[in-house]
Each structure stands twice: as C-alpha cells, then as structure tokens.
Protein backbone atom coordinates (compact mmCIF):
# COMPACT_ATOMS: atom_id res chain seq x y z
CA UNK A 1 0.00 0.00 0.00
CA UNK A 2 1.26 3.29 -0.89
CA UNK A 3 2.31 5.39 1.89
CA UNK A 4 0.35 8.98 0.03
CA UNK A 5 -2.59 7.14 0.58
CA UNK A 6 -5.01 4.28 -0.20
CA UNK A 7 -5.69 4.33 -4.17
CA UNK A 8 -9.70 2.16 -4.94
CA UNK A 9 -11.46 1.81 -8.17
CA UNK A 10 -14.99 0.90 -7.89
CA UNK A 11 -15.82 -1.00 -11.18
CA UNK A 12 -19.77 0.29 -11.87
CA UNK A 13 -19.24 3.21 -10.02
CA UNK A 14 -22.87 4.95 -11.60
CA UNK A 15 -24.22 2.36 -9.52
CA UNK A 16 -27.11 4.29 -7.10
CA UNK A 17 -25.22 2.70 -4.57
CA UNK A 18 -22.10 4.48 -4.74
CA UNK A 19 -23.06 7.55 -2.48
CA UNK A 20 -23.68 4.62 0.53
CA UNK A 21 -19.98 3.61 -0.26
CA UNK A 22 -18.35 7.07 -0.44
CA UNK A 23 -20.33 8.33 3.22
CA UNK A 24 -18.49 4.70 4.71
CA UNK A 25 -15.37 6.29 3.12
CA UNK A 26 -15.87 9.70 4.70
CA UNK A 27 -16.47 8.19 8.29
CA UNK A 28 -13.63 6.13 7.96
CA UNK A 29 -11.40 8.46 6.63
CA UNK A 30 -8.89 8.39 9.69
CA UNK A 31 -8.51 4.68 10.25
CA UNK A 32 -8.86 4.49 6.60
CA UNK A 33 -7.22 6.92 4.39
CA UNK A 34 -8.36 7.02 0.81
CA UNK A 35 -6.43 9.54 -1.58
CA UNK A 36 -7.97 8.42 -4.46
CA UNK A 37 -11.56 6.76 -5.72
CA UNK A 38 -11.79 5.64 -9.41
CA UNK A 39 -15.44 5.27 -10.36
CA UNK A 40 -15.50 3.33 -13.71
CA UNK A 41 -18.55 2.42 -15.76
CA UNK A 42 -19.42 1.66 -19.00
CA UNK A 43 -21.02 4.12 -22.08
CA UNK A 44 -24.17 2.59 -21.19
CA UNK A 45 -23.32 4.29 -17.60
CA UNK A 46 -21.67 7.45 -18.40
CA UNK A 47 -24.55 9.35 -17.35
CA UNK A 48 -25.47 8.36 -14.29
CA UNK A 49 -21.70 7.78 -13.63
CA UNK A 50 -21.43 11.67 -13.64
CA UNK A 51 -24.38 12.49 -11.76
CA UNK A 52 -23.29 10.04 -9.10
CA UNK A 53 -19.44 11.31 -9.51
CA UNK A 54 -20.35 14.82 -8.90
CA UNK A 55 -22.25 13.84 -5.87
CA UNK A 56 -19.14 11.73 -4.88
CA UNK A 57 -17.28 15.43 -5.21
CA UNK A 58 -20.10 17.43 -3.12
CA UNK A 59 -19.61 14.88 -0.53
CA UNK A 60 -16.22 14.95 0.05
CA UNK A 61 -16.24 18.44 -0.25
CA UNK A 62 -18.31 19.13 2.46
CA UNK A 63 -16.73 16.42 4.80
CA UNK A 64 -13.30 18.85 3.98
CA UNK A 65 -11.25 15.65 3.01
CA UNK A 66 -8.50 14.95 0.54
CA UNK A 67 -9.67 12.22 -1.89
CA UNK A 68 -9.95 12.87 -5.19
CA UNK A 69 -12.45 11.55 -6.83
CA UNK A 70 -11.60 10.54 -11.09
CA UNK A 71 -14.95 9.43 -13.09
CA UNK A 72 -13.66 6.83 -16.04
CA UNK A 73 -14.79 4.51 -18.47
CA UNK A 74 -11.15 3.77 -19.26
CA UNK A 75 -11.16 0.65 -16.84
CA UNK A 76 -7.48 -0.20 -16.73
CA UNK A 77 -6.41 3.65 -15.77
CA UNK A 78 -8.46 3.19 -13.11
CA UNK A 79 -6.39 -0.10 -12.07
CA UNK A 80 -3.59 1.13 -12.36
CA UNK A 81 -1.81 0.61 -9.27
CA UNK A 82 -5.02 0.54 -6.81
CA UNK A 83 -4.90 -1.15 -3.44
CA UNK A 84 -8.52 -2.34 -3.75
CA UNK A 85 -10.95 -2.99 -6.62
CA UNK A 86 -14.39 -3.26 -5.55
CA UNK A 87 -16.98 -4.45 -7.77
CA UNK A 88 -21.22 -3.78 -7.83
CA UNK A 89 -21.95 -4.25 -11.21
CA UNK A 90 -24.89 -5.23 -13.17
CA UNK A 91 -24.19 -6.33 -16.49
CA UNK A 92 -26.68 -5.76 -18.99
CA UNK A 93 -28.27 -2.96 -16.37
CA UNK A 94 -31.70 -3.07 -14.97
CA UNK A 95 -33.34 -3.89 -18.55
CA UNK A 96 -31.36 -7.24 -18.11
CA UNK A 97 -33.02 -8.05 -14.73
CA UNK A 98 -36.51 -7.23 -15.74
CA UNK A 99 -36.17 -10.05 -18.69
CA UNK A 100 -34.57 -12.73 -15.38
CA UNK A 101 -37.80 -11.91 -13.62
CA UNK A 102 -40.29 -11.35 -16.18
CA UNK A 103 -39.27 -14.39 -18.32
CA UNK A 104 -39.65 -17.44 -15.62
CA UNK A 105 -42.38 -15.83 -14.45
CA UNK A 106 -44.17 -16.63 -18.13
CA UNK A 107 -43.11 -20.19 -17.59
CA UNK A 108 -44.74 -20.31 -13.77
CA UNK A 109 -41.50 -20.23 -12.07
CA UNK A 110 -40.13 -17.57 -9.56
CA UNK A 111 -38.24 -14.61 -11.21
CA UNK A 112 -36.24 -13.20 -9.15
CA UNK A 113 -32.52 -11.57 -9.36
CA UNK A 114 -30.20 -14.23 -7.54
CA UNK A 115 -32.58 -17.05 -7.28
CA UNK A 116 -33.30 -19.72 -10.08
CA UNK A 117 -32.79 -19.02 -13.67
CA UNK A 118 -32.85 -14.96 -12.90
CA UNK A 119 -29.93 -15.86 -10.92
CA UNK A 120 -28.56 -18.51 -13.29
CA UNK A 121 -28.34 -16.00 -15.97
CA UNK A 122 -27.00 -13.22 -14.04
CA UNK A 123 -23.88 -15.26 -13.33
CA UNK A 124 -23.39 -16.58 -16.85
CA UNK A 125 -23.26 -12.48 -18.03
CA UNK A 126 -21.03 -11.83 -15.20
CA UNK A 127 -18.70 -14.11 -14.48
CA UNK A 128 -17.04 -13.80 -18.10
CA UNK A 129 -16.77 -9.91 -17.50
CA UNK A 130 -15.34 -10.30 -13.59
CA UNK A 131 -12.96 -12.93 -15.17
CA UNK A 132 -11.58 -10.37 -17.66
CA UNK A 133 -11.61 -7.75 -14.59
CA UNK A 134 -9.23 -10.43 -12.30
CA UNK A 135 -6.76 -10.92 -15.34
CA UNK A 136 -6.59 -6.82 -15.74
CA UNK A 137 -5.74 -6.88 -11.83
CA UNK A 138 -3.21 -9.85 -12.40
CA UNK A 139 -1.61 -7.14 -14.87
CA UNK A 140 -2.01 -4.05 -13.37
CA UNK A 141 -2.15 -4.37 -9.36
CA UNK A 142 -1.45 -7.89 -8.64
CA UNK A 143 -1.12 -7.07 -4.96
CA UNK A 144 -4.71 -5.59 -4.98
CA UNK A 145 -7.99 -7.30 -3.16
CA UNK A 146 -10.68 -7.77 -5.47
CA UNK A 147 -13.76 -6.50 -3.39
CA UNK A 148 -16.66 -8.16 -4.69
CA UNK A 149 -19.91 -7.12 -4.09
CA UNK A 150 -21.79 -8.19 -7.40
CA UNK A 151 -24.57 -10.47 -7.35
CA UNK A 152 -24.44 -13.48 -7.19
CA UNK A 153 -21.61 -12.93 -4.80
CA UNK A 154 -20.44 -16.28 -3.92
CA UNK A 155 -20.66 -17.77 -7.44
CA UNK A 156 -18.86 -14.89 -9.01
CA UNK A 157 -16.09 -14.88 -5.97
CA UNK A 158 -16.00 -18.51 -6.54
CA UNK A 159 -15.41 -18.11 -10.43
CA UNK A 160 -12.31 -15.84 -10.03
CA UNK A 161 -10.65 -18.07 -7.31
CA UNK A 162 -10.80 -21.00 -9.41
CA UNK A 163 -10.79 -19.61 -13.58
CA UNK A 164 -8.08 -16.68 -12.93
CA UNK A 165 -4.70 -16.04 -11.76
CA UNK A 166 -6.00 -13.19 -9.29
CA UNK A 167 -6.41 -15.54 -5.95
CA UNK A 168 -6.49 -12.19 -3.72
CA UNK A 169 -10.38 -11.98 -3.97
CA UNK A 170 -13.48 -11.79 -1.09
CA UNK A 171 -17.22 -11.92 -1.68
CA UNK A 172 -19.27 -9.74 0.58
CA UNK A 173 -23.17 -9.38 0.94
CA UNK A 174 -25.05 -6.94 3.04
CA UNK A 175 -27.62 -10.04 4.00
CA UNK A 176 -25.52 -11.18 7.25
CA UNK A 177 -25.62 -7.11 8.69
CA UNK A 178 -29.22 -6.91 8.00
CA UNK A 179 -29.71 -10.06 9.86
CA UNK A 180 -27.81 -8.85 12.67
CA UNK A 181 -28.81 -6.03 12.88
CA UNK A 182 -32.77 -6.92 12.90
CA UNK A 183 -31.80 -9.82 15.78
CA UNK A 184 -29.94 -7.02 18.08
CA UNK A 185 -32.91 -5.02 17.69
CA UNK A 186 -35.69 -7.85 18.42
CA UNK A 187 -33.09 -8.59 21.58
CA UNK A 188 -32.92 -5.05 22.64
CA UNK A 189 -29.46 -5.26 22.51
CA UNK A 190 -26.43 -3.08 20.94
CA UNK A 191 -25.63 -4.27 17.43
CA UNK A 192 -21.86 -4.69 18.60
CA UNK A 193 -22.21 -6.98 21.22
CA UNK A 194 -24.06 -9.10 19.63
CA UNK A 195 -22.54 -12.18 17.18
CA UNK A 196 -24.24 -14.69 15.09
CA UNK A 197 -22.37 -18.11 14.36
CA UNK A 198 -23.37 -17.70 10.27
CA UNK A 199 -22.58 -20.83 8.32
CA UNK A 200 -23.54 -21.94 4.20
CA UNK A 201 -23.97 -19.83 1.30
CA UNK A 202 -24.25 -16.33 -0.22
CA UNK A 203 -28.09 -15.72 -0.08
CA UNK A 204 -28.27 -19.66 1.88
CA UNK A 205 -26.29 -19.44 4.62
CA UNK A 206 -27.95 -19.40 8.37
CA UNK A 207 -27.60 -18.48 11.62
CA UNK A 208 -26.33 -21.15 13.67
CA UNK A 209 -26.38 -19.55 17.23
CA UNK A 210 -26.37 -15.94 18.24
CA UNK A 211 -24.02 -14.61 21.01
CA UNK A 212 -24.69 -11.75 23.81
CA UNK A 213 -21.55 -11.13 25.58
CA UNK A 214 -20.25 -14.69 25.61
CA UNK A 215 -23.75 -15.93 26.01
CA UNK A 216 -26.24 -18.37 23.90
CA UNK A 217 -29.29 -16.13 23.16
CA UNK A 218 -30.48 -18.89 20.54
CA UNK A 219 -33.39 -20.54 22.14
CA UNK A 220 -34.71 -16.84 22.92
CA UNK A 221 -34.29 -15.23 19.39
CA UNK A 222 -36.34 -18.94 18.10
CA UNK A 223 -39.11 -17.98 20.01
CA UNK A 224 -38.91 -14.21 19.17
CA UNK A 225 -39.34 -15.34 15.47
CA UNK A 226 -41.64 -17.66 15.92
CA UNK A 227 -44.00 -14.60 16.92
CA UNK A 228 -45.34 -13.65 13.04
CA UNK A 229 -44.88 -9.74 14.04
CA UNK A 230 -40.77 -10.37 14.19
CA UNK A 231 -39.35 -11.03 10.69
CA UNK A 232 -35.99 -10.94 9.70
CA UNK A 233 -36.48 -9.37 6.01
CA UNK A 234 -35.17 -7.51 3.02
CA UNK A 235 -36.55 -4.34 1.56
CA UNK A 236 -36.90 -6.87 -1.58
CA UNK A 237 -38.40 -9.69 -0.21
CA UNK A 238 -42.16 -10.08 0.44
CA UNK A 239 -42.19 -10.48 4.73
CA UNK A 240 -44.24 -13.62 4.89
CA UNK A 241 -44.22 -14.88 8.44
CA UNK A 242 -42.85 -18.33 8.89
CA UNK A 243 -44.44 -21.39 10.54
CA UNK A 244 -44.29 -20.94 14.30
CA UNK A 245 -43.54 -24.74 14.51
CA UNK A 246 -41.45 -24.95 11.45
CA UNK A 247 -39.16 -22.23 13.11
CA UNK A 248 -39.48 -24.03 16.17
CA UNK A 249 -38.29 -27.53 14.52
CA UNK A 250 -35.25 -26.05 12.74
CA UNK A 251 -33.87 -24.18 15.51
CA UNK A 252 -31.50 -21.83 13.08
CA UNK A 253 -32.29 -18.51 11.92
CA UNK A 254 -32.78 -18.77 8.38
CA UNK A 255 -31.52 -15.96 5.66
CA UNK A 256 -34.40 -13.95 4.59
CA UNK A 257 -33.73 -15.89 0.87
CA UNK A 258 -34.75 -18.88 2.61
CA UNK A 259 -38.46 -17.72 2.16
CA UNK A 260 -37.83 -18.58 -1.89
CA UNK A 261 -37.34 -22.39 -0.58
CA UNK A 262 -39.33 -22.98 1.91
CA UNK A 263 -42.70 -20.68 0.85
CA UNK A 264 -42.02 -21.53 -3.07
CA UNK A 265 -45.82 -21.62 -3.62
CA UNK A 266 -46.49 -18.53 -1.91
CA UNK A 267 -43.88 -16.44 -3.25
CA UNK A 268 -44.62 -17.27 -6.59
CA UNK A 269 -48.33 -17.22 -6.21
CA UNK A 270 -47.55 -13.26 -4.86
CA UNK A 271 -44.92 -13.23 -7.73
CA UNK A 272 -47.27 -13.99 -10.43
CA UNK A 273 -50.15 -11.87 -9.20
CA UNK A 274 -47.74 -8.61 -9.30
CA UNK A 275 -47.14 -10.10 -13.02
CA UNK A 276 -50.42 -10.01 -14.12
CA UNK A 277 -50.70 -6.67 -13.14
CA UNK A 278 -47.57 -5.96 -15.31
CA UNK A 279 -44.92 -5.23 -12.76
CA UNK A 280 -41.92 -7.24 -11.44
CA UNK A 281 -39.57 -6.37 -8.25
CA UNK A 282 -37.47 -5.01 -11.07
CA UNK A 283 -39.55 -2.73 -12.42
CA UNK A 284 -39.93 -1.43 -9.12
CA UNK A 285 -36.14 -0.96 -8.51
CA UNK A 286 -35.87 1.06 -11.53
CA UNK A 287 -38.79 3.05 -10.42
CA UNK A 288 -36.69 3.71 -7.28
CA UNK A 289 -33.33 4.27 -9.06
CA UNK A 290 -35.03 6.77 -11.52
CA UNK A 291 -36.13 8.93 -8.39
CA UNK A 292 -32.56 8.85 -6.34
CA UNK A 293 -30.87 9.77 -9.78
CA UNK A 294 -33.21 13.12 -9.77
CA UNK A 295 -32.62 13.50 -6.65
CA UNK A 296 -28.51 13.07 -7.00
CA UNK A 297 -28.81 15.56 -9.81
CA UNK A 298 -29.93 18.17 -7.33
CA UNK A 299 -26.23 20.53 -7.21
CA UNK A 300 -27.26 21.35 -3.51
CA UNK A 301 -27.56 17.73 -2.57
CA UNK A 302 -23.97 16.68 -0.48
CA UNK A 303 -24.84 13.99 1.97
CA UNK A 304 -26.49 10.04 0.78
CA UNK A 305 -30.39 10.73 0.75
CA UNK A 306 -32.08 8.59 3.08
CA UNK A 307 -34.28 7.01 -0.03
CA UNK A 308 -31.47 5.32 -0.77
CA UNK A 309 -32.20 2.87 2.27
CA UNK A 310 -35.75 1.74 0.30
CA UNK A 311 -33.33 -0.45 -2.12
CA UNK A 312 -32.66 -4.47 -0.71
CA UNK A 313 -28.84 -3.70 -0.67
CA UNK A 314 -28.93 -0.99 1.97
CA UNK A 315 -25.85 -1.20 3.96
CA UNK A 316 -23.71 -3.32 1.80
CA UNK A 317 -21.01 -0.32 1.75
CA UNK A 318 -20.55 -0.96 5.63
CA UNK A 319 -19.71 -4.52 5.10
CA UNK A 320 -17.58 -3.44 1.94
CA UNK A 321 -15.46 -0.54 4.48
CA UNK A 322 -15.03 -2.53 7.42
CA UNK A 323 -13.62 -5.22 5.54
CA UNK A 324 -11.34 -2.90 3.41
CA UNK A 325 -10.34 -0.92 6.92
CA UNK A 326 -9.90 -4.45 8.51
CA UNK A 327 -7.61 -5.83 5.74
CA UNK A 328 -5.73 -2.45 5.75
CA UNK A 329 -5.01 -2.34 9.44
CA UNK A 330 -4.47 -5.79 10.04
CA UNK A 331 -7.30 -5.66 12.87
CA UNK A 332 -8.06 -9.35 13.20
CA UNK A 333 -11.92 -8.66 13.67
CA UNK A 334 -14.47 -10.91 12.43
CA UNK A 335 -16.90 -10.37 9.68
CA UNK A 336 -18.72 -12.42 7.70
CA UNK A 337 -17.49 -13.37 4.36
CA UNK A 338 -17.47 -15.26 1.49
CA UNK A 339 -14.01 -17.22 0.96
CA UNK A 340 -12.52 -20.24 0.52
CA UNK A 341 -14.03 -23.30 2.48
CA UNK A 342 -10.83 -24.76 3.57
CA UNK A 343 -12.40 -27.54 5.48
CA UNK A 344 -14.12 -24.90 7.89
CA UNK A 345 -17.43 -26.49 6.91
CA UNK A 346 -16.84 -30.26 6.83
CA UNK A 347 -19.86 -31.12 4.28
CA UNK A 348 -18.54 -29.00 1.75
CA UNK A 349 -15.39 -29.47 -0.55
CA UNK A 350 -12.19 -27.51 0.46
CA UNK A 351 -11.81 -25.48 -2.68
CA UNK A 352 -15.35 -24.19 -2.88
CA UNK A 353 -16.69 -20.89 -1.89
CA UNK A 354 -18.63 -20.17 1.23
CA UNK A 355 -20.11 -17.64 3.93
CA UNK A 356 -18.63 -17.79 6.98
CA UNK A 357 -17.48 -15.82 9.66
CA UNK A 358 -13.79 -15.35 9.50
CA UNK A 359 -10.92 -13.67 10.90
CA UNK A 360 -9.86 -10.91 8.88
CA UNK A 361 -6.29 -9.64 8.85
CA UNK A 362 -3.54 -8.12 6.05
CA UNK A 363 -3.46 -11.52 4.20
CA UNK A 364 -7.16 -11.56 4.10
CA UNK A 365 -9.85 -13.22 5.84
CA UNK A 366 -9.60 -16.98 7.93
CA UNK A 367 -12.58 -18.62 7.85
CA UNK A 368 -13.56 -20.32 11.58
CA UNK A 369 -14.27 -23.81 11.63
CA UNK A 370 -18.27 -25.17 12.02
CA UNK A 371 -17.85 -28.20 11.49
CA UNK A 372 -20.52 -30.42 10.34
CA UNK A 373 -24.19 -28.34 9.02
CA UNK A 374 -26.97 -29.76 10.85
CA UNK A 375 -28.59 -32.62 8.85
CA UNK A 376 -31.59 -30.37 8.60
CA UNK A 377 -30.36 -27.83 6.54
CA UNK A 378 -27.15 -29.80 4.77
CA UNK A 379 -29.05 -31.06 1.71
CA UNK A 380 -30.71 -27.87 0.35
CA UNK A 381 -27.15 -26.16 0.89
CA UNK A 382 -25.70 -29.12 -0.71
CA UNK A 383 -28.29 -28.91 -4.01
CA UNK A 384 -27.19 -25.57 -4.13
CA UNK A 385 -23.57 -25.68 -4.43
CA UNK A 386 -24.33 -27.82 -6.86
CA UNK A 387 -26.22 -26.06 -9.16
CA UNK A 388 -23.76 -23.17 -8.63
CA UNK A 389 -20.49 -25.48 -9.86
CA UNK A 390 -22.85 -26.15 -13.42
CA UNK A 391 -23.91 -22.76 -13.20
CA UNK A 392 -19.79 -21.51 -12.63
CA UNK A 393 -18.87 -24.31 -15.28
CA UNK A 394 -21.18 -23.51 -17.68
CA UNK A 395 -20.49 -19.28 -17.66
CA UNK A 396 -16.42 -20.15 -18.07
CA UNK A 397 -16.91 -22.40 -21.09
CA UNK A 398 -20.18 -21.93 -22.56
CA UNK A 399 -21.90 -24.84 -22.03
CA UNK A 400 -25.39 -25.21 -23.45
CA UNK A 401 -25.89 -28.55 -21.68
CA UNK A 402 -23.90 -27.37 -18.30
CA UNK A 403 -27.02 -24.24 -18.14
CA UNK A 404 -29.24 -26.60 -18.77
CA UNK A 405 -28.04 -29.18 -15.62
CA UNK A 406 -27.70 -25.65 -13.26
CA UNK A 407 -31.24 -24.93 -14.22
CA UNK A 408 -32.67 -28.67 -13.23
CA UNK A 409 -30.30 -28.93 -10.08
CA UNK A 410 -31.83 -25.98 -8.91
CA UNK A 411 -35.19 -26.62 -6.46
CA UNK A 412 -37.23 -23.45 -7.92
CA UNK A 413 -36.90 -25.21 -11.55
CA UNK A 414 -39.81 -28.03 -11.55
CA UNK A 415 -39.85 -29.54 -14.90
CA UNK A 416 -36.88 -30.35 -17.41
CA UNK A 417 -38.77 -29.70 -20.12
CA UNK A 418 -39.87 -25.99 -18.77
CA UNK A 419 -36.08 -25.35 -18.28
CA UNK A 420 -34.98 -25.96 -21.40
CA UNK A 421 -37.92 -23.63 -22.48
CA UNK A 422 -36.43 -20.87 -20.34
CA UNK A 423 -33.17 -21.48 -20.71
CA UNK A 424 -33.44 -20.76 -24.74
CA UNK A 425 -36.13 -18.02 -24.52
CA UNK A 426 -33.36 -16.35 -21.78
CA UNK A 427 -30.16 -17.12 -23.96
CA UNK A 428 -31.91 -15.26 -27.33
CA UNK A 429 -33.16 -12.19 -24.78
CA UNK A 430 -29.92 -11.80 -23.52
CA UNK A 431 -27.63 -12.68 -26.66
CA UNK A 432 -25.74 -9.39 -26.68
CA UNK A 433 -24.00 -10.48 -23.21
CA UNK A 434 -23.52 -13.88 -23.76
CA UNK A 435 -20.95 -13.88 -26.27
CA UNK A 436 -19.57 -17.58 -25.36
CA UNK A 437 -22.93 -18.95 -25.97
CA UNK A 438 -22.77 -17.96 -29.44
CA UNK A 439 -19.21 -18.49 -30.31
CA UNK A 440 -20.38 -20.95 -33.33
CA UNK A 441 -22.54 -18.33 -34.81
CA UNK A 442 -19.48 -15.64 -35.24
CA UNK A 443 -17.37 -17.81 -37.20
C-alpha cells in the first residue's frame, strides 16, 4: 500500500449505490485513508456515472477531506496501481433483470434476481466480464484485493478463485448485517455486542447460534421469530411470516432468501399476481433508481439521501469498508465473508466458496471452523452448491448442456422440459452479453 494514501477503483461506479460507499469512506477516513476513488462504468453508464461522480465530489467536499475523486470509463487507468478494486456491477443494467424476472415468471416459475434461472443468468453475463476484470488486476495491481460485491456474490467470488490467476479476492453481501442487525434489535441489545455463528452460502447461509456477551441467546431469538410480528427481512423480499412450529423444529435462523425455498408456492403465487398486473420487483427498482438519480442531480444535494435505504442492498457499503479498513489495518476482527471453504465447513469441498465468519487480517480473511451443518439444513445447501459449480462451469466455457443441468439442479426449476424452455427463450433475450454462448454463430 502506498504510503500517500489508499488508491480504490470501484468498477460500476454509476451504480445508485455508490453515495452509501463514499459516506463509509468519509467516516472512515482516519482509520482508513483514501487519496484516491476511481469510479468506472461503461457508455451505457456514463450518465449516471457523472451524476453520481459529482455527488461523490459534493460529498467529500463538504466532509473537507482529501480524496480525489476521477470518473472513467477507461477501466485499466483506473487499475492502475489501486490497493482495492471493488466491484457492484450489473451487467446488462436493470433492462437485463426485468427479462430474469419477467421471463420465468411466463413459464410459472419464480423470477427473481439471484434465485433460479434470474440468478442462473446473471452469473453466466457476469462471471465472463469479472474474469476479464481479475486478469486486468493480475496485470495491473497484482497485490490488490478484489472487493466483490456483485450479485451473485459467492458464485462470481467462486469463479475468479478457481478460472483466474487473481487468488487475492473476497465476496461480501449486506444479507448477514441486516440479519444482525434486525436480531440485536428484536433482543434489545447493541448491534456490537451481539454475534451470530453464520454458516452456508451467499443468499443460503444461516444463523447457527447468536451470542450476547459470551452468552447463547439462541433458544430466545427462536421464540422471538416464531412470533409472526418479528421477521428478519429484506426491503426486496415479500415479509411472509414463517411457521411458528417450522421455526421451532429447525432451531436456526434462516436468511431472509430462505423464504424462496421454503414458501415456493407462496412467493410465486404473490410473484405472479404482481405479473399479471404488469410489474416485477425489477420494475420497481428502476422506479426507485429513476427517483434517487433526480434526486442526485440536485447541485445542492452533499450527503447520501435517506431514499437510498428503500433499495434491498442498503448497507452493503458498511460490510464493503469494514472489511477494506480491517484488511488495511491488520485488525483481526471478524466479519462475515465469502471465501474459501478450507475444510471450515466439513460437508462442503475444500476449494469451494462459502459464507462464513472469518478472521480478517492483512493476508485476508480466515474462515472459523463449524464443522458439520446440521442434517436439517445440509441437503438444500448441498443442491445448491451444486447447481452453482454447473452454473460456474457452464459461464467459463459456454456450455449449453452445463445451463441446462444448473437450471434442473436448482429446487425453484420443476420440470426439465420448462427449463430448457427458459433457458433458450433467456439465452436469445440476452444474446448481446452472452458472447460464449454464441461463439459458433461468429465464425
């Protein structure tokens, strides 16, 4: 690290959630000291890349700091050098998320962003892109962390730790800290004293016991939840109460993903109802992204609106800075992360990618041994590992028939013969960013 200062690029920097990132910056700025941000984007970007690069400027401004902020769509100035490369793109933009939604949902299955084939296809456009991202990085700042906080994290983090020569990478989601934070609260308790024991995957992993000052507050948070009035929930996920006995039986505190598994019917039942009337949790995202972009536009405007908090990934930039300031002063805290397995959860192979709680210090995080999942929860995390290693296998190389395995691995697909329906509808909507799909064709 340079001694001037910390240099990051944040690769889809017109992202809406780049104001979230910068305040974490600001707050930080004395443990953490950032001389320079690179926000890159695309052409498809550039505008909103400005509009959220001069409120980047009126931010810093007013907090009276030193970090420069550059706006780019040259991507390898930008990493050039840089200390960290963080990464919250969305290839394809919003337009590509409406067709993961709106296109199962056609078929009767659940659309939804990271879930299914919505979340099937997102990885095959952006694991290709990330891949080319790592190998820039392997070029121009091979000592650099890759940061990743694209969707879906652990199959992308997992893609670049096994496909490039950039090993220095770490998946982070905002999904454990909303937990967390909604379990300190139904405790009455402060959100630092409290730890939960998370174990599984990006978007499946649970909550294996919860800590109060040493202290098992399990059996207590169980019976909080089972009470339909205390849900642990996302901004983008409908809050359907779970089964007081159900909770009960499992004794975990599951991810508020979970509801796509275990209410299946509902969800899509509420999924397909919002279709009918012609809108998708998409189409209300880009609603709400449409609104904070008039309102970043506003030249008066130098603090992070509190709209922005209406979007599911409020407070991934706090996960993304303490990791960064962890990493940067060797602090040895623990956060939870996704990484390498490394035998830390027995039922799952070493060299796979997990979320875990880990240690994090300068040579990056250390994930902390579970052990054994419990038997009730192993084989859905074990069904979806595996549709993420066809899903990973079939983004790197383009595999018609490895898509088509992901899709009827995965427990929101019910019918072969619907997949393969999907799968080709979603391959011709999204042609233009699945270029090793169509390798044949170009010859």
């Amino acid at each position: 690290m340079s001694k001037y200062g910390i240099k990051i690029a944040t690769i889809g920097g017109g992202s809406s959630y780049t104001p979230e990132f910068v305040e974490g910056l600001i707050k930080r700025y004395k443990e953490l000291p950032v001389r320079e941000l690179w926000l890159v984007d695309t052409e498809a970007g550039k505008e909103k890349l400005n509009i959220v690069g001069n409120l980047a400027k009126r931010m810093v401004k007013r907090a009276n700091l030193p970090i420069e902020i550059h706006m780019t769509l040259d991507r390898k100035e930008a990493l050039k050098d840089a200390d960290f490369i963080t990464t919250q793109m969305r290839v394809g933009l919003l337009e590509a998320r409406i067709k993961d939604e709106r296109i199962p949902l056609k078929h009767g299955m659940i659309g939804q962003e990271t879930n299914g084939a919505g979340g099937l296809f997102k990885a095959l456009r952006t694991i290709p892109v990330l891949l080319d991202i790592a190998e820039e990085m392997t070029e121009l700042c091979p000592d650099s962390w890759l940061i990743n906080f694209t969707n879906p994290a652990g199959m992308v983090t997992e893609a670049v730790m096994k496909y490039s020569r950039h090993k220095k990478v770490i998946g982070v989601c905002n999904v454990p800290i909303n937990m967390k934070m909604t379990v300190a609260k139904l405790l009455d308790v402060p959100y630092d004293q409290l730890t939960i024991i998370f174990g599984g995957l990006n978007h499946m992993s649970y909550g294996l016991d919860v800590h109060v000052s040493g202290e098992s507050r399990l059996e207590e948070v169980i019976e909080l939840l089972a009470d339909p009035d205390n849900q642990v929930t996302m901004k983008n996920i409908i809050p359907l109460p779970w089964e007081k006995e159900f909770i009960k039986a499992l004794r975990l505190i599951p991810s508020p993903y979970h509801r796509y598994y275990y209410k299946t019917s509902e969800i899509l039942e509420n999924e397909l109802e919002e279709f009918k009337h012609g809108r998708t949790r998409a189409e209300v995202v880009k609603q709400l992204e449409d609104e904070l972009f008039e309102l970043y536009k506003n030249p008066d405007l130098d603090i992070k609106p509190p709209q922005l908090e209406k979007r599911g990934g409020a407070y991934y930039s706090d996960a993304a800075c303490n990791l960064i300031s962890s990493i940067y002063n060797d602090k040895g805290d623990v956060q939870t992360l996704n990484t390498r397995n490394e035998g830390a959860i027995t039922s799952l192979p070493h060299d796979t990618v997990v979320e875990i709680n880990c240690i994090v210090t300068r040579q990056g995080p250390v994930p902390l041994p579970i052990g054994e999942l419990p038997y009730s929860v192993n084989g859905l995390i074990q069904q979806i590992k595996s549709f993420e290693l066809a899903a990973i296998e079939a983004a790197v190389t383009g595999s018609y028939e490895k898509a088509l395995l992901a899709l009827c691995i995965n427990p929101l697909i019910t019918s072969d013969k619907k997949a393969k329906i999907i799968l080709d509808e979603m391959l011709e909507a999204h042609k233009e960013f699945l270029p090793q799909f169509f390798k044949q064709e170009s010859l």
